[in-house]
N, C-alpha and C. Protein backbone atom coordinates (compact mmCIF):
# COMPACT_ATOMS: atom_id res chain seq x y z
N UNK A 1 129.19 106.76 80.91
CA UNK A 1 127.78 106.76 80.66
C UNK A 1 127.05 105.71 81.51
N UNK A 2 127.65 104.25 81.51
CA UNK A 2 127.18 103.54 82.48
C UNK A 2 127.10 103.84 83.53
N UNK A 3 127.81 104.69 84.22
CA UNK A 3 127.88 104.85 85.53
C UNK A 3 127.25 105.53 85.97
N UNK A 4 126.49 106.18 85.13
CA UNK A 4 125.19 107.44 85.31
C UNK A 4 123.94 106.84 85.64
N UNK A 5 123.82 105.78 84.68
CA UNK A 5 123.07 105.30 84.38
C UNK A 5 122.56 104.05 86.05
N UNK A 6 123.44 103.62 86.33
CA UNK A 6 123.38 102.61 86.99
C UNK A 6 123.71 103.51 88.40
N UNK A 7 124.50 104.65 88.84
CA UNK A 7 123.22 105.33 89.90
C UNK A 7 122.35 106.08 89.65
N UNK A 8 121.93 106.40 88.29
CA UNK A 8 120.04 106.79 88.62
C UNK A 8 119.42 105.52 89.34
N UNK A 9 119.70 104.62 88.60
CA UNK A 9 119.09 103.13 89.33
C UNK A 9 119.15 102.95 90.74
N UNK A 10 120.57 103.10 91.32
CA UNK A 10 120.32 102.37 92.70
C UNK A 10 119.89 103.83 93.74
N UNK A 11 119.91 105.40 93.14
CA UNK A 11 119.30 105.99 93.89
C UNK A 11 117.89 105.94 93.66
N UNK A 12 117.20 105.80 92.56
CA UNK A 12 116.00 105.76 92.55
C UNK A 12 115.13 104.32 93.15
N UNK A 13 116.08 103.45 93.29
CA UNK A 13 115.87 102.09 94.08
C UNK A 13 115.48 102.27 95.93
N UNK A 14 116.51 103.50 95.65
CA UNK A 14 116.68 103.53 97.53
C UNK A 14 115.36 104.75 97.73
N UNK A 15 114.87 105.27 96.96
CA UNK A 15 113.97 106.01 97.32
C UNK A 15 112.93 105.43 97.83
N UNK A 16 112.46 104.46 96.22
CA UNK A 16 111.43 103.44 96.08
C UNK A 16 111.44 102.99 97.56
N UNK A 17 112.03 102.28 97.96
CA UNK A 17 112.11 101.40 98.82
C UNK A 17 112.23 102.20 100.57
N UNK A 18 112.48 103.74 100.72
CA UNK A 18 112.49 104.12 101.79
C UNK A 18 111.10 104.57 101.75
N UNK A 19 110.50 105.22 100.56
CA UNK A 19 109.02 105.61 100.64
C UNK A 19 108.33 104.52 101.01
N UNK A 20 108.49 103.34 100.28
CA UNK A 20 107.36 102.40 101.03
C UNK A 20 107.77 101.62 102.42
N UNK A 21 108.86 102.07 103.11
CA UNK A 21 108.77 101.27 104.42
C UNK A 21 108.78 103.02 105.09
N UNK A 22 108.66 103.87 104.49
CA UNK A 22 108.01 105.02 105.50
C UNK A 22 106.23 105.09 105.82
N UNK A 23 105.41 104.88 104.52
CA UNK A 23 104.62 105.00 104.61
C UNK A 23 103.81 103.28 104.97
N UNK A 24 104.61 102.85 105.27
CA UNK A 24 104.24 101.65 105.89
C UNK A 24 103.99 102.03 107.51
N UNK A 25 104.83 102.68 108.29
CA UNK A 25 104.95 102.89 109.60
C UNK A 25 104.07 104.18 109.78
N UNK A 26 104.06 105.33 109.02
CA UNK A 26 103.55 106.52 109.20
C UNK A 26 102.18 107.06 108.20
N UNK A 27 101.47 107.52 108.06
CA UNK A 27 100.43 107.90 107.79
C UNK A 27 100.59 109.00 106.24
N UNK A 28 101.75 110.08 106.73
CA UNK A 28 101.78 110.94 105.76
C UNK A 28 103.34 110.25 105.72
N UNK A 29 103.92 111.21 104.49
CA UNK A 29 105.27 111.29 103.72
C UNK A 29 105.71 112.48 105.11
N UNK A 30 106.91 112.56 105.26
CA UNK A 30 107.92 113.68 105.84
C UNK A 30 107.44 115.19 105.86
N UNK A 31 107.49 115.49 104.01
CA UNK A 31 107.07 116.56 104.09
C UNK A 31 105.37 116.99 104.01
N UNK A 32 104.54 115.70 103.73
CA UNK A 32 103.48 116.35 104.11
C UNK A 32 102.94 116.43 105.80
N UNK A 33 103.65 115.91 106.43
CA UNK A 33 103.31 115.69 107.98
C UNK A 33 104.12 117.31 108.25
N UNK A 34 105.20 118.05 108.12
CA UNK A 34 105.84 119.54 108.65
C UNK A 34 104.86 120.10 107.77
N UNK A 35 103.98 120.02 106.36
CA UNK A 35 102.93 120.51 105.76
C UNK A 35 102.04 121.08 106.51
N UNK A 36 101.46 119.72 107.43
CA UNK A 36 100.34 119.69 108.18
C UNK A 36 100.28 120.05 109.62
N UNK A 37 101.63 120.10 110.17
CA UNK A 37 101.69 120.80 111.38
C UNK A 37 101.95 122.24 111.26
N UNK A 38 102.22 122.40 110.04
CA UNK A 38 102.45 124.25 109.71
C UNK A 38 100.90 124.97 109.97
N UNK A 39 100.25 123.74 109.03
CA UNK A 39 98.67 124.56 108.83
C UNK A 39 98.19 124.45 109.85
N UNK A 40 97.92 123.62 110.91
CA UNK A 40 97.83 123.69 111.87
C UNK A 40 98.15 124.51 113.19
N UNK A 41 99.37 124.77 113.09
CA UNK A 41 99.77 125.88 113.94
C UNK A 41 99.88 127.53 113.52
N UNK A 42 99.42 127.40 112.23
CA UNK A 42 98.79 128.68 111.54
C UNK A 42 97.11 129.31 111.99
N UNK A 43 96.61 128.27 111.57
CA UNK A 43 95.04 128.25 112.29
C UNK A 43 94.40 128.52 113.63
N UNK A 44 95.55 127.70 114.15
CA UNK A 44 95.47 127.87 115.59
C UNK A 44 95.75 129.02 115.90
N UNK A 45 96.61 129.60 115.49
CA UNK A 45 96.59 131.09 115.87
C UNK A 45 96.10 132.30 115.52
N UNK A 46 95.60 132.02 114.51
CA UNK A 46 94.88 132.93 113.66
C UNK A 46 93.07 132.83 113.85
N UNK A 47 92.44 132.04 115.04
CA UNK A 47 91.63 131.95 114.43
C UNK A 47 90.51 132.98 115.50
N UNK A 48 91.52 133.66 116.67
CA UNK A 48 90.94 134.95 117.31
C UNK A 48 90.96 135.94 116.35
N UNK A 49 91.97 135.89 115.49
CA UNK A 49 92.26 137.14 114.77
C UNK A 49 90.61 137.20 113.77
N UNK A 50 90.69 135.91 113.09
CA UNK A 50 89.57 135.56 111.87
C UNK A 50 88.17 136.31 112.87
N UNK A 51 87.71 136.04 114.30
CA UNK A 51 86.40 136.20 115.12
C UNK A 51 86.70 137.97 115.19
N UNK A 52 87.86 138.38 115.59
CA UNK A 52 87.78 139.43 115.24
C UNK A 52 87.35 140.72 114.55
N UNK A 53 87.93 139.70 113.50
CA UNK A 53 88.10 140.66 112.64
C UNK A 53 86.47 140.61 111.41
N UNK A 54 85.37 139.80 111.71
CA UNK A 54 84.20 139.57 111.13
C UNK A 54 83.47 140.21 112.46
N UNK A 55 83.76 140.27 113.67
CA UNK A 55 83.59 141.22 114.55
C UNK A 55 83.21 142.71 114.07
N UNK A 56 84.59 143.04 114.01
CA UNK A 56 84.56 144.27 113.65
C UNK A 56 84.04 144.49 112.11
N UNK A 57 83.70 144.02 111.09
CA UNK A 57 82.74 144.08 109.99
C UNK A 57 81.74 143.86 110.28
N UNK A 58 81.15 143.24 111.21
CA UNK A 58 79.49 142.95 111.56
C UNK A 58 78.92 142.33 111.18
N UNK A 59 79.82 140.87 110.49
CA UNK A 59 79.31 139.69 110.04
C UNK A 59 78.93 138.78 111.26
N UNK A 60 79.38 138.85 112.10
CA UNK A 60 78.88 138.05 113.04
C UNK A 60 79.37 136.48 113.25
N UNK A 61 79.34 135.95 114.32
CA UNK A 61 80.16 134.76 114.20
C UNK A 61 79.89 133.45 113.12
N UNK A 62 78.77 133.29 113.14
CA UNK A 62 78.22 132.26 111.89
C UNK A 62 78.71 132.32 110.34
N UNK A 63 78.90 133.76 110.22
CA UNK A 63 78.71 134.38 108.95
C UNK A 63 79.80 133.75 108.31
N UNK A 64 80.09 133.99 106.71
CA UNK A 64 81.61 133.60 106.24
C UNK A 64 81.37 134.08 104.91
């Protein structure tokens, strides 16, 4: 039982302690930075499709 107990501790120690010397050096966490280059390279490509496609409905570019 101790031994459960005492590595929840030193893994939840090593987390503690890698999150804050990550976000000491970097801006986002790991996974929100592959988050943010996903959406990003989603948009980016999608966003002839989006002019398109309000194109062809006849909303016009402003519109939304």
């Amino acid at each position: 039982m101790w031994n459960t107990i005492v590595g929840w501790l030193v893994v939840s120690a090593l987390l503690l302690l890698g999150s804050a010397l990550w976000l000491r050096f970097f801006r986002r966490g790991p996974i929100e930075w592959a988050w943010h280059v996903c959406h990003a390279w989603l948009v980016a490509r999608t966003q002839g499709l989006a002019a398109w496609w309000r194109e062809r409905r006849g909303e016009g570019a402003g519109a939304r």
